[in-house]
N, C-alpha and C. Protein backbone atom coordinates (compact mmCIF):
# COMPACT_ATOMS: atom_id res chain seq x y z
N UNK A 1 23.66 1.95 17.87
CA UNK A 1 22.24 2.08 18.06
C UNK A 1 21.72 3.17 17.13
N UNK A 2 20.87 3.02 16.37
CA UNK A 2 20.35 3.87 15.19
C UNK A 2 19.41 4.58 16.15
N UNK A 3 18.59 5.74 15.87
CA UNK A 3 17.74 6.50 15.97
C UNK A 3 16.40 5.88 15.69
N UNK A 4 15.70 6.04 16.38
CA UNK A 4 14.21 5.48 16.15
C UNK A 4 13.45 6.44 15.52
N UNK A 5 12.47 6.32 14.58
CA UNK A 5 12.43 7.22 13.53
C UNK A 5 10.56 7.57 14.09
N UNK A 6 9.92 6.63 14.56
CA UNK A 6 8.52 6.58 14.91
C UNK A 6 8.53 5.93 16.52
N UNK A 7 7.86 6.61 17.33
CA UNK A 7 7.84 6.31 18.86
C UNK A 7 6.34 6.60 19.75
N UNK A 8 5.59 5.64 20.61
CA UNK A 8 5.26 5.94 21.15
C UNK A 8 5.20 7.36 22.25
N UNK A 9 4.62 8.36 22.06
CA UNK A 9 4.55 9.03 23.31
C UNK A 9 4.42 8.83 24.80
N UNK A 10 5.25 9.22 25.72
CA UNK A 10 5.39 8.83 27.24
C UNK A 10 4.14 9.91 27.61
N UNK A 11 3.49 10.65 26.93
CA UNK A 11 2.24 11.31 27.13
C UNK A 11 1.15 11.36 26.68
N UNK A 12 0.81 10.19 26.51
CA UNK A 12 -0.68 9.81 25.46
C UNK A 12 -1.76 9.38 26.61
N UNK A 13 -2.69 9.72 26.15
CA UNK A 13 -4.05 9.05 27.36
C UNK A 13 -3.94 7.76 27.26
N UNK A 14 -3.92 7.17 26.44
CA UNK A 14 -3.48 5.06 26.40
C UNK A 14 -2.43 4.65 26.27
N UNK A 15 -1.57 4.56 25.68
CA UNK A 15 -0.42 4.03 25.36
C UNK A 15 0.75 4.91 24.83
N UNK A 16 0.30 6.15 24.14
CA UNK A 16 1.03 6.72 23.64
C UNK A 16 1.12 6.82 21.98
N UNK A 17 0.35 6.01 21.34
CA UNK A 17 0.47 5.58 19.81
C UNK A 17 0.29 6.79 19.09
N UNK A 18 -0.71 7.53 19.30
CA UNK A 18 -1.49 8.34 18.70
C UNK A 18 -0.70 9.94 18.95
N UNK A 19 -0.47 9.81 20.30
CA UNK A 19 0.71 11.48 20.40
C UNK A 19 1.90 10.87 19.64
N UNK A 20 2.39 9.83 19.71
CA UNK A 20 3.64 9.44 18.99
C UNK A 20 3.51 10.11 17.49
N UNK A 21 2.73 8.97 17.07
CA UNK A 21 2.70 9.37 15.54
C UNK A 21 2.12 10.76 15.06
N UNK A 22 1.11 11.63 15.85
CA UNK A 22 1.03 13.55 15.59
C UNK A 22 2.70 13.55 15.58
N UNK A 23 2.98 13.17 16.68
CA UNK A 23 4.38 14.19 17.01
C UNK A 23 5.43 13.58 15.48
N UNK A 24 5.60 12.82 15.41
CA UNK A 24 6.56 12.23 14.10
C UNK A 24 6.00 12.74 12.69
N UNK A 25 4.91 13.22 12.59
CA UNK A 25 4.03 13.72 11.47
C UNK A 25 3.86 15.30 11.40
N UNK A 26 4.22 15.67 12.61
CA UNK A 26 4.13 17.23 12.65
C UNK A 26 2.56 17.65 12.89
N UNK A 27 1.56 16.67 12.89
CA UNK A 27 0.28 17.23 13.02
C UNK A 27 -0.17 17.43 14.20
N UNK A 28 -1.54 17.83 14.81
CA UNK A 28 -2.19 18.06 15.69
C UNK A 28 -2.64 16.59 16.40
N UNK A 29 -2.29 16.28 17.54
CA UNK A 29 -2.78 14.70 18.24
C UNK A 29 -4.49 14.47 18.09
N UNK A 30 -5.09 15.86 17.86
CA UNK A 30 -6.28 15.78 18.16
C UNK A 30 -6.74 14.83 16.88
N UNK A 31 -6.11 15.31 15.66
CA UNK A 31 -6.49 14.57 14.29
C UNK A 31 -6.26 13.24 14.33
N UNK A 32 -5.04 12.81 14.60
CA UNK A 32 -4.92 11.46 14.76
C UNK A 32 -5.80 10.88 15.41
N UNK A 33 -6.36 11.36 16.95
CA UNK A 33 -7.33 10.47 17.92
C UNK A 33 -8.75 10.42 16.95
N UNK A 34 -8.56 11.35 16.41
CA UNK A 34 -10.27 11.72 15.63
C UNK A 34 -10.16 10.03 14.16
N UNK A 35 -9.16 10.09 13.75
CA UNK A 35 -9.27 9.21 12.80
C UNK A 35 -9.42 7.70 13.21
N UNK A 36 -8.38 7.65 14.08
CA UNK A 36 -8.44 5.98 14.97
C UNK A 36 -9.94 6.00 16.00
N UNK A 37 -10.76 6.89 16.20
CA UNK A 37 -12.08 6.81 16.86
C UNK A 37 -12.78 6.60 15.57
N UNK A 38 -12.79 7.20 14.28
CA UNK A 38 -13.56 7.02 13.06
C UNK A 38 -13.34 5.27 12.66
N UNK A 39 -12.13 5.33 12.67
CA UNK A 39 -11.62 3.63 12.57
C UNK A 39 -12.09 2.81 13.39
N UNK A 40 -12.52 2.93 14.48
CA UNK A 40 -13.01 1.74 15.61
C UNK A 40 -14.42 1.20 14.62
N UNK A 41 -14.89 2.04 13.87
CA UNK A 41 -15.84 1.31 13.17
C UNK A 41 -15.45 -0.12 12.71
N UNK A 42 -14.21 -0.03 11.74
CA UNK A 42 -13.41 -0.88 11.35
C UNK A 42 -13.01 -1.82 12.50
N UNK A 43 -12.05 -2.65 12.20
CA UNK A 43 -11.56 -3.76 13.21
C UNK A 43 -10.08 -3.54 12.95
N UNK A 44 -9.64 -2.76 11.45
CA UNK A 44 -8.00 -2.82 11.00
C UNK A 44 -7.47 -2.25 12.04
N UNK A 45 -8.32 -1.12 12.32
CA UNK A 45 -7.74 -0.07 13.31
C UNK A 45 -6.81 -0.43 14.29
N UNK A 46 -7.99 -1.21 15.08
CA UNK A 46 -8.17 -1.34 16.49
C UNK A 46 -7.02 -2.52 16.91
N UNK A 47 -6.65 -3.14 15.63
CA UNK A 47 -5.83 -3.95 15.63
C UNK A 47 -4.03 -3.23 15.40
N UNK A 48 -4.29 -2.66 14.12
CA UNK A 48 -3.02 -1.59 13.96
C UNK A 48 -2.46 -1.09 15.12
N UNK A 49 -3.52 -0.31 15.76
CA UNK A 49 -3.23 0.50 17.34
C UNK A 49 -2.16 -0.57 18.31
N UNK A 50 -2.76 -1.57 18.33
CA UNK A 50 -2.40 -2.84 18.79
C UNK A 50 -1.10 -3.38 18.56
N UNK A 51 -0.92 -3.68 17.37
CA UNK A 51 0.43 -3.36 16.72
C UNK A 51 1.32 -2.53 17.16
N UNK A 52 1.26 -1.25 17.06
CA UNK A 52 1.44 -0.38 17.47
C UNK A 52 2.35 -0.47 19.21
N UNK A 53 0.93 -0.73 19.71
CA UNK A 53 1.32 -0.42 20.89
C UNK A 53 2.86 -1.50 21.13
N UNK A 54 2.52 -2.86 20.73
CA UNK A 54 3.48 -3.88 21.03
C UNK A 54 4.72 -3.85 20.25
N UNK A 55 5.22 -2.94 18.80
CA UNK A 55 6.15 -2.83 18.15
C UNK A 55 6.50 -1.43 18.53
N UNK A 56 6.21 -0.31 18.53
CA UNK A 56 6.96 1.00 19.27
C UNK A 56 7.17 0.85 20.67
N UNK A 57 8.88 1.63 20.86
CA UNK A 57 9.54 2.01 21.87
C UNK A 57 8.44 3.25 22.65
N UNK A 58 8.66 3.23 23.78
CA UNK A 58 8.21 4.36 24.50
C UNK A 58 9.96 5.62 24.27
N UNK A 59 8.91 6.68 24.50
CA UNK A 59 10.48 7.43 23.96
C UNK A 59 11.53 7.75 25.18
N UNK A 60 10.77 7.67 26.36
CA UNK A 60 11.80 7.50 27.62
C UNK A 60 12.35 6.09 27.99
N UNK A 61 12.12 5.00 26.93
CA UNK A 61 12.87 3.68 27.21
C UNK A 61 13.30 3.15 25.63
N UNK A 62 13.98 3.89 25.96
CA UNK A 62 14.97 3.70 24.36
C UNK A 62 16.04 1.99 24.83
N UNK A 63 16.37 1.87 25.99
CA UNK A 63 17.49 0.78 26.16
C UNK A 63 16.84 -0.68 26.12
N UNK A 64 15.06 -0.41 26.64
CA UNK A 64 14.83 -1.78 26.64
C UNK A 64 14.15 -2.14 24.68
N UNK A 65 14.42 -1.27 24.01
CA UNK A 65 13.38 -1.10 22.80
C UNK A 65 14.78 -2.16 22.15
N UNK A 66 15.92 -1.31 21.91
CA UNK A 66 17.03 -2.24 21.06
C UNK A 66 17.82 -2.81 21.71
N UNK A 67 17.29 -4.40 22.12
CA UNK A 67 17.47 -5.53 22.79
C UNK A 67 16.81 -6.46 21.70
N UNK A 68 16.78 -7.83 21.32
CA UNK A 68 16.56 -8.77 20.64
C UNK A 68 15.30 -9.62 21.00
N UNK A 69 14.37 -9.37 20.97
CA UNK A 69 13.35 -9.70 20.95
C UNK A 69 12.35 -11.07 20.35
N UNK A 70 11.58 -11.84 20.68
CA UNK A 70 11.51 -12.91 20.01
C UNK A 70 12.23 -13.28 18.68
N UNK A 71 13.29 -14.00 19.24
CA UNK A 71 14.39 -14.77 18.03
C UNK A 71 15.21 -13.41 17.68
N UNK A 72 14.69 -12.11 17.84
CA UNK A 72 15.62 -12.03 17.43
C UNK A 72 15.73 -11.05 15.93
N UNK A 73 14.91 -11.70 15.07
CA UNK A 73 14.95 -11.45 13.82
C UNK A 73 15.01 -9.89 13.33
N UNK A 74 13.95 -9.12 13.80
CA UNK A 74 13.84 -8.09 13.38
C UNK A 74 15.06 -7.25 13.58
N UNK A 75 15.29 -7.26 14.99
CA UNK A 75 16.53 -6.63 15.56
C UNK A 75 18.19 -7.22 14.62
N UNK A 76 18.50 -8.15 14.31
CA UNK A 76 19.48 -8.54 13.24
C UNK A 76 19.19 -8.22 12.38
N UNK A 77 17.94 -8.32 11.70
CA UNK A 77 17.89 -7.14 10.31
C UNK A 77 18.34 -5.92 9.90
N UNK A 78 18.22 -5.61 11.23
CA UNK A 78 17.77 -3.98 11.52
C UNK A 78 19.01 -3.54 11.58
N UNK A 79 20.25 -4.61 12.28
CA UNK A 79 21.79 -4.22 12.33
C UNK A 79 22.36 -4.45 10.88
N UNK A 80 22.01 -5.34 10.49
CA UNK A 80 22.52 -5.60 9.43
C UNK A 80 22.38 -4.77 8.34
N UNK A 81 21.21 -4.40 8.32
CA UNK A 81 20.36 -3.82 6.20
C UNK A 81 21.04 -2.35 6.79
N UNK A 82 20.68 -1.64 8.26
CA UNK A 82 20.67 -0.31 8.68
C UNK A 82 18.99 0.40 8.47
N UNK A 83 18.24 -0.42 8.86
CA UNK A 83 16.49 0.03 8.56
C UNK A 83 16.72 0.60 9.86
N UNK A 84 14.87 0.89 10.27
CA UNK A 84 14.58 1.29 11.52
C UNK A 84 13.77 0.00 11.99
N UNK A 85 14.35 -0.23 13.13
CA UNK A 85 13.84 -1.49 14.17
C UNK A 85 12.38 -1.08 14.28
N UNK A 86 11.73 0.18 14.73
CA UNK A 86 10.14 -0.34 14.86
C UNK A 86 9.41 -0.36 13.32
N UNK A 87 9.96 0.26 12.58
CA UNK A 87 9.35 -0.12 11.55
C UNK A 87 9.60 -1.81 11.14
N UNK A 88 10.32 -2.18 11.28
CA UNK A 88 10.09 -3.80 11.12
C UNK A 88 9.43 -4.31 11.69
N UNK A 89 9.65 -3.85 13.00
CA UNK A 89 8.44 -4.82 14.30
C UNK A 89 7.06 -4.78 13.85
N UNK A 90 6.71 -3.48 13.42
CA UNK A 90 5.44 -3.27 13.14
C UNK A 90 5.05 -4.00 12.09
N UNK A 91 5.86 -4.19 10.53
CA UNK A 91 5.66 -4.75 9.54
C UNK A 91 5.75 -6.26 9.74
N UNK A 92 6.45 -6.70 10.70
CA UNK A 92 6.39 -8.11 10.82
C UNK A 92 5.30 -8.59 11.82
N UNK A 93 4.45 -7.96 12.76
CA UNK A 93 3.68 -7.72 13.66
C UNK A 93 2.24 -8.00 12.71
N UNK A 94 2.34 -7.02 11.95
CA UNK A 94 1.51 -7.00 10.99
C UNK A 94 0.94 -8.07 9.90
N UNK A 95 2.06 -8.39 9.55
CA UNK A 95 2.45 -9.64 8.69
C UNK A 95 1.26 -10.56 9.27
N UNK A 96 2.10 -10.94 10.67
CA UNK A 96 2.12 -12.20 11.75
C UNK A 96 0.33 -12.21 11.77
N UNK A 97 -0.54 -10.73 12.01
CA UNK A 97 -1.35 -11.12 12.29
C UNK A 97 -2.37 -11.13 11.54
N UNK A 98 -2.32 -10.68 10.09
CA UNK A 98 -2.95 -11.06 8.54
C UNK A 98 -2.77 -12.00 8.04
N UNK A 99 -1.82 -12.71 8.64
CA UNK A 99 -1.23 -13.96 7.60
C UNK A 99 -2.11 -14.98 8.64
N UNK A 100 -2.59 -15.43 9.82
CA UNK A 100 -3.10 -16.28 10.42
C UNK A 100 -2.18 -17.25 11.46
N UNK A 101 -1.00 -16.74 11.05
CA UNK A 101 0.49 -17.61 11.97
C UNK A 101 1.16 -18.43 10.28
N UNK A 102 0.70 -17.88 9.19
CA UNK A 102 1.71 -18.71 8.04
C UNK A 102 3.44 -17.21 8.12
N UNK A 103 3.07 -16.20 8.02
CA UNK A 103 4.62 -15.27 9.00
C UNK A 103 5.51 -16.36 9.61
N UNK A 104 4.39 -16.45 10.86
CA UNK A 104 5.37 -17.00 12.07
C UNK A 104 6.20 -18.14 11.79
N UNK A 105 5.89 -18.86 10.91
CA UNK A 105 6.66 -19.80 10.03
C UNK A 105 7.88 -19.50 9.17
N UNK A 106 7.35 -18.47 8.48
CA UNK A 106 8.75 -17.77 7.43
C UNK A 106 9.01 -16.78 8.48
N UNK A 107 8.66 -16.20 9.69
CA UNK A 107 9.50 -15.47 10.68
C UNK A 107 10.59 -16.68 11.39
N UNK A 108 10.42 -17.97 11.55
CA UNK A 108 11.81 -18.89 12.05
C UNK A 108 12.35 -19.10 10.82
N UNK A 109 11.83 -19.41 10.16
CA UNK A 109 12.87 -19.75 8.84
C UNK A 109 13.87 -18.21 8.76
N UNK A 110 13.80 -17.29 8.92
CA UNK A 110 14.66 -15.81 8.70
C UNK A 110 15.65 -15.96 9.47
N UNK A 111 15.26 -16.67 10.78
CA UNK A 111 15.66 -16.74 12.22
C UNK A 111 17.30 -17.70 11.45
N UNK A 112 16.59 -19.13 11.37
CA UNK A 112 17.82 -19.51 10.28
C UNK A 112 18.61 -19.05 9.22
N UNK A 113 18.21 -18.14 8.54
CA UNK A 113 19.06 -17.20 7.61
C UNK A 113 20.01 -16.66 8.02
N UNK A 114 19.02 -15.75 8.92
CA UNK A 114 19.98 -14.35 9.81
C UNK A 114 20.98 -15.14 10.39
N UNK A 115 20.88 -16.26 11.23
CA UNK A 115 21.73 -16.40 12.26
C UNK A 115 22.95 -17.21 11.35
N UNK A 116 23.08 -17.41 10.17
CA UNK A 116 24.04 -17.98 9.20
C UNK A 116 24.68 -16.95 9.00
N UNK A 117 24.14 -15.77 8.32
CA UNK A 117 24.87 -14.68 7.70
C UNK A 117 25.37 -13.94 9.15
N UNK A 118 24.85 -14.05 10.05
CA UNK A 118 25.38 -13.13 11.09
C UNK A 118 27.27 -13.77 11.75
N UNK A 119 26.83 -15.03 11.21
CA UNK A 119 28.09 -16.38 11.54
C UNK A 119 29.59 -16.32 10.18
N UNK A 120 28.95 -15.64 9.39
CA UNK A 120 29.72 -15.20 8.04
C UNK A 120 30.40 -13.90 8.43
């Protein structure tokens, strides 16, 4: 089990996203909340946050975070290359929801990759 490098806070007023990432950044939480409230103007934000919330571990549930998760994929990557699991989640999260569901397509096709090379 690798180290999770970016984590939700188990002490955030919503979810935790925003103390997570001060705390992984070394900055003040107050800055972060101030920028994602400047961002609600935007829609990237509000969506990122979102992201967020559904691809970071909480940091007091580390056991249910690296478990295999739809198909799978990210989490076999993540054993395999040696990345960090929420940074994939997030980047494929991300992907999934800029791309319109064309991801979620080349996210099963990976699904078939991975599960070849994992069989090698």
């Amino acid at each position: 089990m690798s180290a999770v490098q970016i984590q939700r806070s188990a002490n955030g007023w919503i979810a935790g996203v925003c103390a997570g990432l001060a705390k992984h950044f070394d900055i003040p939480v107050w800055i972060v909340r101030m920028a994602w409230i400047l961002g609600v103007i935007c829609v990237v934000p509000f969506l990122f946050y979102f992201v967020c919330v559904v691809s970071l571990p909480k940091e007091n549930n580390q056991e249910a975070f690296y478990k295999p998760k739809v198909l799978g994929v990210c989490y076999d990557l993540s054993k395999t290359h040696g990345t960090d699991l929420s940074l994939l989640r997030v980047f494929a999260s991300s992907l999934a929801l800029i791309s319109f569901g064309v991801v979620a397509l080349i996210y099963l096709g990976l699904r078939l990759v991975v599960a070849k090379q994992s069989k090698n």
